[in-house]
PDB file of N, CA and C in Angstrom:
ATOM      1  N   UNK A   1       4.601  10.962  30.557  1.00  0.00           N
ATOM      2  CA  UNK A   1       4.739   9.850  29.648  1.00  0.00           C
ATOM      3  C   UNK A   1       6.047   9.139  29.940  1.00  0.00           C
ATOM      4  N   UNK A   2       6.277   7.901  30.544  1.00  0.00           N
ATOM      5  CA  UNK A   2       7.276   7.168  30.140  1.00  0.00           C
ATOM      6  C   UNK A   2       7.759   6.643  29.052  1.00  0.00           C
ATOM      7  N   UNK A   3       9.172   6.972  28.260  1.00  0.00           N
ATOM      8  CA  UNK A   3       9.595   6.798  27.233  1.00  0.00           C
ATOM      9  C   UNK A   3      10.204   5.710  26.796  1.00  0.00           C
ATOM     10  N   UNK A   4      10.416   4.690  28.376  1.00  0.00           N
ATOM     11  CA  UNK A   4      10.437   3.379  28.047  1.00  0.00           C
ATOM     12  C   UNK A   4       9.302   2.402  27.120  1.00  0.00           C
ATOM     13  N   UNK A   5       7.949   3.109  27.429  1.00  0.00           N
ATOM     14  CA  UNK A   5       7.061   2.354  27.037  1.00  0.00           C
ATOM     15  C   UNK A   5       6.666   2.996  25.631  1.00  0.00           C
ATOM     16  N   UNK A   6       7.619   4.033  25.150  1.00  0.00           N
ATOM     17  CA  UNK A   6       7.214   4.394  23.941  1.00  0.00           C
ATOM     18  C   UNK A   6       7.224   3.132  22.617  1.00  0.00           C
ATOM     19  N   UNK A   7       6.889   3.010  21.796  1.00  0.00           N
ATOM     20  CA  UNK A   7       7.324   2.292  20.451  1.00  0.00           C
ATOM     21  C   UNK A   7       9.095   2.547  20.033  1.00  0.00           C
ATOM     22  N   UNK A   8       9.281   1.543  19.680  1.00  0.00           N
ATOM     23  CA  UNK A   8      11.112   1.579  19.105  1.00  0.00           C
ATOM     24  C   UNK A   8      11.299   2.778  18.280  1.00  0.00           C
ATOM     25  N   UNK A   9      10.361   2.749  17.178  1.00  0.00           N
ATOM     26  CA  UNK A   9      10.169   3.574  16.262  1.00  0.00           C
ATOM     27  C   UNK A   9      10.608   5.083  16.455  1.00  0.00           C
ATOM     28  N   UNK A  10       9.282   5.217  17.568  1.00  0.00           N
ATOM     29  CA  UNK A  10       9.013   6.509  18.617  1.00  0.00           C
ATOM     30  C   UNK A  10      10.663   7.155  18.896  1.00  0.00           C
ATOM     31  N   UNK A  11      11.293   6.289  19.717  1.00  0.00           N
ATOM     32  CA  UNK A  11      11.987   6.519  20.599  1.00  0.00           C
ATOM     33  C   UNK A  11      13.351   6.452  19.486  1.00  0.00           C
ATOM     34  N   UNK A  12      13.943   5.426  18.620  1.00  0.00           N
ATOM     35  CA  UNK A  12      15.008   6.207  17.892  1.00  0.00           C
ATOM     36  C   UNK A  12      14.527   7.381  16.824  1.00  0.00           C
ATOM     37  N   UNK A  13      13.624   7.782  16.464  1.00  0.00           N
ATOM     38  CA  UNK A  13      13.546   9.247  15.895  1.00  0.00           C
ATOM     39  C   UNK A  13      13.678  10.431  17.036  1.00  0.00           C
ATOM     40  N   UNK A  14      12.619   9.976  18.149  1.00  0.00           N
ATOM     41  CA  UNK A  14      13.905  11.265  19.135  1.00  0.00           C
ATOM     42  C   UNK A  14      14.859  11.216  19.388  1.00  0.00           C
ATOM     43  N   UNK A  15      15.746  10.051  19.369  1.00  0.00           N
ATOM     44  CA  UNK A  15      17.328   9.812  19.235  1.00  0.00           C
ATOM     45  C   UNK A  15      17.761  10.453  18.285  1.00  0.00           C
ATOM     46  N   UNK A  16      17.649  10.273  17.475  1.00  0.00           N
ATOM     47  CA  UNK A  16      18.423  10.415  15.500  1.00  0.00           C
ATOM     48  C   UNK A  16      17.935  12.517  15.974  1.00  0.00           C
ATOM     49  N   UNK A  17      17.006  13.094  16.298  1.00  0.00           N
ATOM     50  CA  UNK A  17      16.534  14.266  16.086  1.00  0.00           C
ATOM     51  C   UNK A  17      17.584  14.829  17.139  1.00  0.00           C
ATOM     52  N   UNK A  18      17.689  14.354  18.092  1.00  0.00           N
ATOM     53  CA  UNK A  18      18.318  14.909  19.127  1.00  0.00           C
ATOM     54  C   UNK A  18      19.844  15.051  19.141  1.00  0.00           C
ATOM     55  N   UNK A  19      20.148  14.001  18.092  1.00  0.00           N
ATOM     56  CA  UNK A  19      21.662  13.737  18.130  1.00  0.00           C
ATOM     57  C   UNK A  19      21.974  14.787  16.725  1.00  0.00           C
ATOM     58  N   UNK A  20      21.161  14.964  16.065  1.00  0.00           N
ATOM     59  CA  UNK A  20      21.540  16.135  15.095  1.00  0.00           C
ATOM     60  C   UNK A  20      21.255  17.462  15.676  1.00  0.00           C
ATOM     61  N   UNK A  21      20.934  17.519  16.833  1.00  0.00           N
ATOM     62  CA  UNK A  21      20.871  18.971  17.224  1.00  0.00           C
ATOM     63  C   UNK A  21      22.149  18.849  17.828  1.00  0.00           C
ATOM     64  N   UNK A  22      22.727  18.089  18.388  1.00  0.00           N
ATOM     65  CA  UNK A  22      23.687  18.123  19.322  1.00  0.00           C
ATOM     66  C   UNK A  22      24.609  18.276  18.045  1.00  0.00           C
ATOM     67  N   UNK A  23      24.680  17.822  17.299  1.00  0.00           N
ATOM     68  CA  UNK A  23      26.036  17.911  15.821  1.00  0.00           C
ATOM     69  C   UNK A  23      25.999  19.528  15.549  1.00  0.00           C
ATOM     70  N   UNK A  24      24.578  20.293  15.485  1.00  0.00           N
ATOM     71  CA  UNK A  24      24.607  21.594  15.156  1.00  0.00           C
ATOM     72  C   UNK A  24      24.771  22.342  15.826  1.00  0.00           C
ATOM     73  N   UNK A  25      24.603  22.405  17.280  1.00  0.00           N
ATOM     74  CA  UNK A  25      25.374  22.589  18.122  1.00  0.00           C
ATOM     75  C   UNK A  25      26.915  22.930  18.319  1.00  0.00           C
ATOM     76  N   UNK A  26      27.628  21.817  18.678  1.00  0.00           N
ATOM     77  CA  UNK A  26      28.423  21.953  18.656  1.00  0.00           C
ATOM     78  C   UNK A  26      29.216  22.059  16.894  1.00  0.00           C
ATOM     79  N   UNK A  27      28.217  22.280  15.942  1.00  0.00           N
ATOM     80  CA  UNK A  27      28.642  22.348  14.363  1.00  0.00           C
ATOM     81  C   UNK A  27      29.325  24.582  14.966  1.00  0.00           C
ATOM     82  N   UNK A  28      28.211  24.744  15.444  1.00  0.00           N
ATOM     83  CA  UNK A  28      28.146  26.222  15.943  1.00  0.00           C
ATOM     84  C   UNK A  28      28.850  26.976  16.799  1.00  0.00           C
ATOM     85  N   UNK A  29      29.264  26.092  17.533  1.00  0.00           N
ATOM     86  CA  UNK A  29      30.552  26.566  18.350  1.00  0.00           C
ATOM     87  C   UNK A  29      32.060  26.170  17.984  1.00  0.00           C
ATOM     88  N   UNK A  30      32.543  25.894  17.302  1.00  0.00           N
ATOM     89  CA  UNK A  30      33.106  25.419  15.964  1.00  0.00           C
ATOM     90  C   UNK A  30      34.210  24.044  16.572  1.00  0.00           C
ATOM     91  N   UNK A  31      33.434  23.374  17.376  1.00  0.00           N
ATOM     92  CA  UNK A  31      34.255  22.398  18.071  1.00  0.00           C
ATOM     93  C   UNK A  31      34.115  20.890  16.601  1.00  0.00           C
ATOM     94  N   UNK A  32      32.719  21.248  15.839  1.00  0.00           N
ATOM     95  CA  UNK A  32      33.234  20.333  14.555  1.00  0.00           C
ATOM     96  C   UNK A  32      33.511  21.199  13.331  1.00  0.00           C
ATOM     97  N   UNK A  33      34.573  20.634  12.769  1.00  0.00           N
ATOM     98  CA  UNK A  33      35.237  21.692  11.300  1.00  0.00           C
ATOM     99  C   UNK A  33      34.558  20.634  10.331  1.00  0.00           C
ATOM    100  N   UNK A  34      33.710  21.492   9.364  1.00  0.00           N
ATOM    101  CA  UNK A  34      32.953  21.025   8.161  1.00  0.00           C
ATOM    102  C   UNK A  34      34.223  21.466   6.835  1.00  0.00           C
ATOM    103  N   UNK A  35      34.171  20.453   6.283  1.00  0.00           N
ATOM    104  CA  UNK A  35      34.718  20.419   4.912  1.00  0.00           C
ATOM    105  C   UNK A  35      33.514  19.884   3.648  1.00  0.00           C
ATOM    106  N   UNK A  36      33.977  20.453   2.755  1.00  0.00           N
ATOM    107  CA  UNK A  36      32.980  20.745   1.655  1.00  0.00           C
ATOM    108  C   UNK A  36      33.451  19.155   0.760  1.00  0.00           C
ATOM    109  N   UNK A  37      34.469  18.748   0.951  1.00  0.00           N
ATOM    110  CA  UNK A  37      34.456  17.382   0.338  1.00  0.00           C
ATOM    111  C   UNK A  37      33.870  16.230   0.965  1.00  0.00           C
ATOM    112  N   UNK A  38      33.635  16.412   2.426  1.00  0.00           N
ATOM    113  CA  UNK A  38      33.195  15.501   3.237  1.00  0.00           C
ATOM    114  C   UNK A  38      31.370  15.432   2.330  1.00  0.00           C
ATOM    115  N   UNK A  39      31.245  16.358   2.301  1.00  0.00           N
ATOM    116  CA  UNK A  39      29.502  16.709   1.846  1.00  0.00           C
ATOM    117  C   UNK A  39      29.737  15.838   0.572  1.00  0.00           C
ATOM    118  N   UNK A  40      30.412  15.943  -0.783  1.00  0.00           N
ATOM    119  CA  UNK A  40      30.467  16.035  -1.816  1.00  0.00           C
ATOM    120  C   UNK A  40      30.805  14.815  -2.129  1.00  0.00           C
ATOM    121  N   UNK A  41      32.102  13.759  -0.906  1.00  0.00           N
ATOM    122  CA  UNK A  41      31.674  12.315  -0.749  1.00  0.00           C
ATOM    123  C   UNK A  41      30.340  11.537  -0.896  1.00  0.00           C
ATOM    124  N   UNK A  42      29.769  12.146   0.981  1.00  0.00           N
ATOM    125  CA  UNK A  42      28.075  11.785   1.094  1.00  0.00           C
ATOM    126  C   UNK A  42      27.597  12.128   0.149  1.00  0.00           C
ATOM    127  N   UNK A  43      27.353  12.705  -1.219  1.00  0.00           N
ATOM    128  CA  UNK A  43      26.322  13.152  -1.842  1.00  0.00           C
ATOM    129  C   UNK A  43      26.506  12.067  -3.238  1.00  0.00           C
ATOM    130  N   UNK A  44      27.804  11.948  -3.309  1.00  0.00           N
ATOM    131  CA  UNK A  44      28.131  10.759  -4.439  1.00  0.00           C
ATOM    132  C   UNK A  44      27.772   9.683  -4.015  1.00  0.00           C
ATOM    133  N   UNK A  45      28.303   9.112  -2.129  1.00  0.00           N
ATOM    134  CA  UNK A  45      27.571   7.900  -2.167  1.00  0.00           C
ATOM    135  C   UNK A  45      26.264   7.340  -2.320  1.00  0.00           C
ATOM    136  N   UNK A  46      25.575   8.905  -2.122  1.00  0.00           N
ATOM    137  CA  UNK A  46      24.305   8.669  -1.406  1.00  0.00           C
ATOM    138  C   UNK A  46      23.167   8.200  -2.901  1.00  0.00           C
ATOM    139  N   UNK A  47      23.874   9.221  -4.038  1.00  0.00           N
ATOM    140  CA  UNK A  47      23.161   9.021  -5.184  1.00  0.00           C
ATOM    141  C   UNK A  47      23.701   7.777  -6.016  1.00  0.00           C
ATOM    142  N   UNK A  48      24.451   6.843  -5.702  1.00  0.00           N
ATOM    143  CA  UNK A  48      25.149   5.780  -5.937  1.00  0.00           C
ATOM    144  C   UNK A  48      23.952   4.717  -5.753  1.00  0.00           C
ATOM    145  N   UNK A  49      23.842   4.757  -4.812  1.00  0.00           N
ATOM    146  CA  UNK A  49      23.107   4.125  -3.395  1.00  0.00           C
ATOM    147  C   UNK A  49      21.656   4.061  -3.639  1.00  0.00           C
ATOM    148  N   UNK A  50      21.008   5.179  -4.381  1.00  0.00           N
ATOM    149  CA  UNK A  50      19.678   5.403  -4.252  1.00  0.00           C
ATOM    150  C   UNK A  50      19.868   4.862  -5.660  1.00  0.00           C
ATOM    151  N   UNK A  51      20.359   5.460  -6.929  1.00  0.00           N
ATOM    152  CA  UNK A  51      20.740   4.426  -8.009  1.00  0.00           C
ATOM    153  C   UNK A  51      20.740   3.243  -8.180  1.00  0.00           C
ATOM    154  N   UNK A  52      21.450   2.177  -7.694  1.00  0.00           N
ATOM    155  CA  UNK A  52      21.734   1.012  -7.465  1.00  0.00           C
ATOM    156  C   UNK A  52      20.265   0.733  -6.884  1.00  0.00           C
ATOM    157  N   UNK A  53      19.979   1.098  -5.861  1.00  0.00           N
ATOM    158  CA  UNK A  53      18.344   0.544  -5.306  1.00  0.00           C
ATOM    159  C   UNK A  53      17.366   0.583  -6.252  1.00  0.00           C
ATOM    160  N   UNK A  54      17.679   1.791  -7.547  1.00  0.00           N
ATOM    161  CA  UNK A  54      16.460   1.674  -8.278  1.00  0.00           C
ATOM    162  C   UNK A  54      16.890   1.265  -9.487  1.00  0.00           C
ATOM    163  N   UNK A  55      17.700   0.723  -9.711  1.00  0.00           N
ATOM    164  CA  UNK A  55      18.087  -0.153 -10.924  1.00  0.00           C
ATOM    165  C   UNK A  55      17.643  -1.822 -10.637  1.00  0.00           C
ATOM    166  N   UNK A  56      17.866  -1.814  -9.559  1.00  0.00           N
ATOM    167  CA  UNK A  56      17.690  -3.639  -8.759  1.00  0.00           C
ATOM    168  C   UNK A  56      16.342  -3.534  -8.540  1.00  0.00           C
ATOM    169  N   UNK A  57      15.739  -3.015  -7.980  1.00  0.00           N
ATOM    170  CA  UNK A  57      13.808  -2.648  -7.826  1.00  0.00           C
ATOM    171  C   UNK A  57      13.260  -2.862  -8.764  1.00  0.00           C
ATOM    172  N   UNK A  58      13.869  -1.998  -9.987  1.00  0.00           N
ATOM    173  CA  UNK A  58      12.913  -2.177 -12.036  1.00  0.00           C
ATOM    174  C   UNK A  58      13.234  -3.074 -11.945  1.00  0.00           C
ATOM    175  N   UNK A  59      14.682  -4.052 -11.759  1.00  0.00           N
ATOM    176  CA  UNK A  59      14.751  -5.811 -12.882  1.00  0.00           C
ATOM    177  C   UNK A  59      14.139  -6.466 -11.616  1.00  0.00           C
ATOM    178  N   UNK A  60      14.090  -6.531 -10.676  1.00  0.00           N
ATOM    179  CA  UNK A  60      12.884  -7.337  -9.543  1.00  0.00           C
ATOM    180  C   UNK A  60      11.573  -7.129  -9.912  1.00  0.00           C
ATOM    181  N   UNK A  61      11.208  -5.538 -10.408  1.00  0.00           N
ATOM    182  CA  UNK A  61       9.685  -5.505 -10.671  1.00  0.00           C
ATOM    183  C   UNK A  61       9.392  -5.894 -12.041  1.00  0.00           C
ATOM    184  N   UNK A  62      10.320  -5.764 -12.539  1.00  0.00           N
ATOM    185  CA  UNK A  62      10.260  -6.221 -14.202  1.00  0.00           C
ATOM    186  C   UNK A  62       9.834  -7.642 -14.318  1.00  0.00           C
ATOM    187  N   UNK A  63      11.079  -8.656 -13.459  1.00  0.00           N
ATOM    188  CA  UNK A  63      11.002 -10.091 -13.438  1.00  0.00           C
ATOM    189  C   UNK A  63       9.687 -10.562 -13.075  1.00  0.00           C
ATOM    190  N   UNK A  64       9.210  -9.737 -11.862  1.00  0.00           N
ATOM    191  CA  UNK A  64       8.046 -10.186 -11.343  1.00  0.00           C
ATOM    192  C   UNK A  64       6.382  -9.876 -12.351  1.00  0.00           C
ATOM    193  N   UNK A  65       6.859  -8.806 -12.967  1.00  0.00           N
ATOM    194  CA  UNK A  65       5.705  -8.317 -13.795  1.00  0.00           C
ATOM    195  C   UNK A  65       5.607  -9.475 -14.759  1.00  0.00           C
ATOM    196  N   UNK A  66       6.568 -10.115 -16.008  1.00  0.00           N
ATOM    197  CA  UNK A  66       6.911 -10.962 -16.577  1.00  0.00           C
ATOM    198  C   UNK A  66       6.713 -12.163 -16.293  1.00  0.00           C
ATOM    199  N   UNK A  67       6.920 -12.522 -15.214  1.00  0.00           N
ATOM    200  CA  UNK A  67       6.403 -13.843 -14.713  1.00  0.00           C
ATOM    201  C   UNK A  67       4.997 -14.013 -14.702  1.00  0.00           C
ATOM    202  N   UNK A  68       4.398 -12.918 -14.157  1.00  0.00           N
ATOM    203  CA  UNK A  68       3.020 -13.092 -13.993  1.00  0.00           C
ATOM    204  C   UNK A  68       2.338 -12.965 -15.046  1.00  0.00           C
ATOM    205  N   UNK A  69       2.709 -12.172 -15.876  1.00  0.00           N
ATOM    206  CA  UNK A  69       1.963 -11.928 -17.555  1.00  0.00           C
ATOM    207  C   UNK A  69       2.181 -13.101 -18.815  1.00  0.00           C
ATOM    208  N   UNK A  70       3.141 -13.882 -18.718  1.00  0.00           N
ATOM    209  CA  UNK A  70       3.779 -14.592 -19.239  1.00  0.00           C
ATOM    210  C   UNK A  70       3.246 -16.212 -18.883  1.00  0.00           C
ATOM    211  N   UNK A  71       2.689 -16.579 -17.600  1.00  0.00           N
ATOM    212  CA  UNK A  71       2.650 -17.609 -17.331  1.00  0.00           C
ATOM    213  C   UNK A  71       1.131 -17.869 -17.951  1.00  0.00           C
ATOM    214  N   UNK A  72       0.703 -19.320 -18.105  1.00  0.00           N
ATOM    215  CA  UNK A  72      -0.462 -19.651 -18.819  1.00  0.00           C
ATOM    216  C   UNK A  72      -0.911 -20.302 -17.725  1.00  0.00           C
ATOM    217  N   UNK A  73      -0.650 -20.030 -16.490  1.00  0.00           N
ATOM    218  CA  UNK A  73      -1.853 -20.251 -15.445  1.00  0.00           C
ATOM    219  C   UNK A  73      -3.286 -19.834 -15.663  1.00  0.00           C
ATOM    220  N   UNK A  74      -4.556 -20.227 -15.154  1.00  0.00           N
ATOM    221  CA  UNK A  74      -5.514 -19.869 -15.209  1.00  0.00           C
ATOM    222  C   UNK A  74      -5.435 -19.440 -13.882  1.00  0.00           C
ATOM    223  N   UNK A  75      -7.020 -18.884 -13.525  1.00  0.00           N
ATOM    224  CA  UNK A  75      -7.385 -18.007 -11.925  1.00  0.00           C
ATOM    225  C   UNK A  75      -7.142 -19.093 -11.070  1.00  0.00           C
ATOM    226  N   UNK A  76      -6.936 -18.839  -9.919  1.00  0.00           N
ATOM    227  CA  UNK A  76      -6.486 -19.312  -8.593  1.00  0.00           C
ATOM    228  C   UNK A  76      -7.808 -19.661  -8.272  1.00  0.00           C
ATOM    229  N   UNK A  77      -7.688 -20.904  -7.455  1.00  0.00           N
ATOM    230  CA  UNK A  77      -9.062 -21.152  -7.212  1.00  0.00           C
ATOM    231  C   UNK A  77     -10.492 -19.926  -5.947  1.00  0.00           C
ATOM    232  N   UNK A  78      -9.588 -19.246  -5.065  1.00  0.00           N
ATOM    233  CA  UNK A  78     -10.395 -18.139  -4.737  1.00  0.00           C
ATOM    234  C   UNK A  78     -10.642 -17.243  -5.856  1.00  0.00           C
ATOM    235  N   UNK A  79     -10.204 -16.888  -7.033  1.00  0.00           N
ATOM    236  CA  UNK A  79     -10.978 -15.890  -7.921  1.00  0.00           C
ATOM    237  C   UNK A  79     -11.752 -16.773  -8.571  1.00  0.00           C
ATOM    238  N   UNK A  80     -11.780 -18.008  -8.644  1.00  0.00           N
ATOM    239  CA  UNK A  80     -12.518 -18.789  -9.423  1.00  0.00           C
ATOM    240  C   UNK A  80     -14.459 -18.760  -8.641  1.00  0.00           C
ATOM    241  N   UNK A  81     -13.845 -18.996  -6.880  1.00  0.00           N
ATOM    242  CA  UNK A  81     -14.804 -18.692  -5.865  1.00  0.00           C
ATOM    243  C   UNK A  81     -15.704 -17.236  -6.294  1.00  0.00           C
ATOM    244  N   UNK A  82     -14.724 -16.536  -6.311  1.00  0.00           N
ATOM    245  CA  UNK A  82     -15.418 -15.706  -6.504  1.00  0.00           C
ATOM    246  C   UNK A  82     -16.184 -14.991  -7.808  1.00  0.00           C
ATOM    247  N   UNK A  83     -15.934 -15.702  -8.590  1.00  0.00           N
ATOM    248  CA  UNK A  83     -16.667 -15.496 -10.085  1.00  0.00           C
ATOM    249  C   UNK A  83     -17.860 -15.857 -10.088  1.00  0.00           C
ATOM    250  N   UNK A  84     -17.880 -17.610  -9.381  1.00  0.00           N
ATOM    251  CA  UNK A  84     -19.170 -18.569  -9.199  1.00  0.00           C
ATOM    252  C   UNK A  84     -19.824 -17.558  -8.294  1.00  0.00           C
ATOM    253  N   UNK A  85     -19.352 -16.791  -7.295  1.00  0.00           N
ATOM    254  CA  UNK A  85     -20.397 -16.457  -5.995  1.00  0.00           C
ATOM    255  C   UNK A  85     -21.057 -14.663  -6.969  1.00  0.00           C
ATOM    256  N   UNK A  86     -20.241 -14.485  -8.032  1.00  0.00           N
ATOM    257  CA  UNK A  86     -20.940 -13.265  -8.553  1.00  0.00           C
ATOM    258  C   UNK A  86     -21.673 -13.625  -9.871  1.00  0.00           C
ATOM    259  N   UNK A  87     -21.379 -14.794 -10.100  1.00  0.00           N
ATOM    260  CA  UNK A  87     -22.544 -15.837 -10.869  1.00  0.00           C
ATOM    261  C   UNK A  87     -23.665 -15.518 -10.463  1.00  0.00           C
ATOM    262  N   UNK A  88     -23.489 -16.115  -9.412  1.00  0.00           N
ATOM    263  CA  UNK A  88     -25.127 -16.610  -8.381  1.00  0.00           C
ATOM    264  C   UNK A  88     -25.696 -15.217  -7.613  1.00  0.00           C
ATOM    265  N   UNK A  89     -24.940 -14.104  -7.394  1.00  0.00           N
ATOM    266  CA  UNK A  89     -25.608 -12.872  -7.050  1.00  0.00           C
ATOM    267  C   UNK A  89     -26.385 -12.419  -8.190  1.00  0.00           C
ATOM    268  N   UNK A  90     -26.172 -12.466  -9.527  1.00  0.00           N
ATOM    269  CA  UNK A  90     -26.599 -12.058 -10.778  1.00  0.00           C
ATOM    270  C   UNK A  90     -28.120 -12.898 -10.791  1.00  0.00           C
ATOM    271  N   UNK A  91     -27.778 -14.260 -10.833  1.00  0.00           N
ATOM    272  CA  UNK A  91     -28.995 -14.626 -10.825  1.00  0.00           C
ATOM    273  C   UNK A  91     -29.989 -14.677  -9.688  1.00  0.00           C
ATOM    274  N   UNK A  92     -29.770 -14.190  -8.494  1.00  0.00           N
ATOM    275  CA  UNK A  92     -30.700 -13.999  -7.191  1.00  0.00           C
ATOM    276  C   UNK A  92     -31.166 -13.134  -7.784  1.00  0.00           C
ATOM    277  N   UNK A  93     -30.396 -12.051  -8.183  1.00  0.00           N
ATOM    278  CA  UNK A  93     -31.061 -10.831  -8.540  1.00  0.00           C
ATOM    279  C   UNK A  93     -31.924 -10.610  -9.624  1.00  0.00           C
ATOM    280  N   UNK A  94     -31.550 -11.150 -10.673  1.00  0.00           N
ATOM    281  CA  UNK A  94     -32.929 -11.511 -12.087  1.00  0.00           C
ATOM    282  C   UNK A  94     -34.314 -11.868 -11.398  1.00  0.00           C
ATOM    283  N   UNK A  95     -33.975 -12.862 -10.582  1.00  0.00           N
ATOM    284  CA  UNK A  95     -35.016 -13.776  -9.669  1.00  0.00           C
ATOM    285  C   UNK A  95     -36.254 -13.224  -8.905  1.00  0.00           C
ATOM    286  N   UNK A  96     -35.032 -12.094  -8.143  1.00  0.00           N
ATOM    287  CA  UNK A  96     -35.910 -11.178  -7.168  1.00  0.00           C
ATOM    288  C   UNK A  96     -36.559 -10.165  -7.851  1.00  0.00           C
ATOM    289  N   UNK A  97     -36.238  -9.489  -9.106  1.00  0.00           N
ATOM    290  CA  UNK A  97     -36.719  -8.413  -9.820  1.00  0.00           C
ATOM    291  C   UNK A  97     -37.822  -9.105 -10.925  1.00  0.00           C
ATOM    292  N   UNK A  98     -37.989 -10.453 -11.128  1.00  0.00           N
ATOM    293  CA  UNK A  98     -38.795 -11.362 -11.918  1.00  0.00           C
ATOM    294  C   UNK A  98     -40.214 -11.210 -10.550  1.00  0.00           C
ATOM    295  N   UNK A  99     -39.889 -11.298  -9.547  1.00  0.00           N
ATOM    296  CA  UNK A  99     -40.670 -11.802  -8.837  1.00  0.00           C
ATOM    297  C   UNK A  99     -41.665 -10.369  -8.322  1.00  0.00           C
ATOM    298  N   UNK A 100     -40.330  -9.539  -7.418  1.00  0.00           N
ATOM    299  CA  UNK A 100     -41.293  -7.944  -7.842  1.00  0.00           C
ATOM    300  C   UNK A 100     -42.192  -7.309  -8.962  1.00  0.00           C
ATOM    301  N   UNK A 101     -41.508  -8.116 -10.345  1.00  0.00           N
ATOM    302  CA  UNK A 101     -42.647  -7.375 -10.983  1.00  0.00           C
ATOM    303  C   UNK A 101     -43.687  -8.553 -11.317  1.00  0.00           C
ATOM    304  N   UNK A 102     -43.718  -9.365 -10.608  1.00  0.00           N
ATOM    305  CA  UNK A 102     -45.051 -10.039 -10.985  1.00  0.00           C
ATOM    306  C   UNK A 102     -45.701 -10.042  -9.663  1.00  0.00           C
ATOM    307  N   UNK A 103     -45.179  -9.185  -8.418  1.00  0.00           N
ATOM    308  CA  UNK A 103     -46.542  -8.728  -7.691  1.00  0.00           C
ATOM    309  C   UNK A 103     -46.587  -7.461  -7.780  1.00  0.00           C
ATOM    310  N   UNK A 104     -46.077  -6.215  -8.806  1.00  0.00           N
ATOM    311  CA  UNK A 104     -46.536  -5.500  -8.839  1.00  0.00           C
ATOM    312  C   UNK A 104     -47.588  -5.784 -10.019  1.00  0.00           C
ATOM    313  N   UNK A 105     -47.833  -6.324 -10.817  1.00  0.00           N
ATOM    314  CA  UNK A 105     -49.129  -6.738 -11.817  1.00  0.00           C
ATOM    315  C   UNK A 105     -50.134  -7.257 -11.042  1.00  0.00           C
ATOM    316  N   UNK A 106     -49.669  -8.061 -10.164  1.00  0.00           N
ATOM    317  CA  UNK A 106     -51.096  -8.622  -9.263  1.00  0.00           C
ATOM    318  C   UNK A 106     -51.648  -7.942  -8.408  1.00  0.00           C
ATOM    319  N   UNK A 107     -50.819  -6.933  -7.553  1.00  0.00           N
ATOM    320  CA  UNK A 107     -51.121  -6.287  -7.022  1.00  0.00           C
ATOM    321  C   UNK A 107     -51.528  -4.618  -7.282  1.00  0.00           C
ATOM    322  N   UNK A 108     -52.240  -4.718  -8.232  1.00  0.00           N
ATOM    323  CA  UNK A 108     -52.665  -3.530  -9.137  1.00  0.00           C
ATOM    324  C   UNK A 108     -54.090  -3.632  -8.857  1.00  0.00           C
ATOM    325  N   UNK A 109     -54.901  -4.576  -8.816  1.00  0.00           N
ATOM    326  CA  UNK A 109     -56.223  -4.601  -8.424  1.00  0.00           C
ATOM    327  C   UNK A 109     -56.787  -4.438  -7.283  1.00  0.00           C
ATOM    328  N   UNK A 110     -55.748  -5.365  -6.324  1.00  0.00           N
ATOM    329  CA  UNK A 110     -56.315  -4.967  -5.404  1.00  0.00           C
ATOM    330  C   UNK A 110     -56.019  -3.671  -4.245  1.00  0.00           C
ATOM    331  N   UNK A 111     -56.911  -3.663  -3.165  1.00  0.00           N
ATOM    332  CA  UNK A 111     -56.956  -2.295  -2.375  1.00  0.00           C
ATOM    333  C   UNK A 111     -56.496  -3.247  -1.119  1.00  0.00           C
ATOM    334  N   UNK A 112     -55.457  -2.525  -0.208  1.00  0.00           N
ATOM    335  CA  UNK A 112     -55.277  -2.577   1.134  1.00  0.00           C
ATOM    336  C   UNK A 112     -55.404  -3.731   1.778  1.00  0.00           C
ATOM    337  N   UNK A 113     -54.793  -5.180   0.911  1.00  0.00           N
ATOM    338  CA  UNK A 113     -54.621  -6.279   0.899  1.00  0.00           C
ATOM    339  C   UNK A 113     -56.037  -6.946   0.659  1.00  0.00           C
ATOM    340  N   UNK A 114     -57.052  -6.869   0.115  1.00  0.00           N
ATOM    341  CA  UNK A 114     -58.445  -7.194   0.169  1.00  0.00           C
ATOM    342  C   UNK A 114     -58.153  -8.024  -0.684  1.00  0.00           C
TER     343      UNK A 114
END
């Protein structure tokens, strides 16, 4: 497989995977020194971060929910399309079941198209 022709995608997740083995790695031969505040930084920013994203997400989904419930628009003209076109399936169908049963009455007498 050439990995040039992989997807971007593809190819930085074996980056990002590979470069954390290499951190544990050398995490293991003790050429990097871990400190417990370094973690305890990342973990404040990180829940900061994911916070903030989901505080701004609710008043975006909020605004957007509100707008749409709130406005006195009627249907868009494709749902409108499509109301008329399940109109007219309703009545094909009365039509066609009107019509079956008035050759199953006629066709009660006779035998084997005679």
């Amino acid at each position: 497989m050439n990995i040039a022709r992989a997807p971007l995608a593809y190819q930085a997740t074996v980056a990002l995977v590979l470069a954390f083995l290499l951190y544990l790695v050398l995490f293991q031969m003790g050429w990097i020194i871990f400190d417990a505040s370094d973690l305890l930084m990342f973990y404040s920013f990180s829940v900061y971060t994911v916070s903030l994203a989901a505080v701004l997400g609710g008043i975006l989904l909020g605004m957007f929910i509100a707008t749409r419930s709130l406005s006195n628009q009627g249907f868009t003209p494709f749902e409108i399309s499509m109301l008329k076109l399940r109109d007219d399936i309703n009545k094909l169908q009365k039509e066609v079941n009107s019509i079956a049963k008035s050759l199953k009455k006629g066709g009660k007498g006779e035998k084997n198209g005679e």
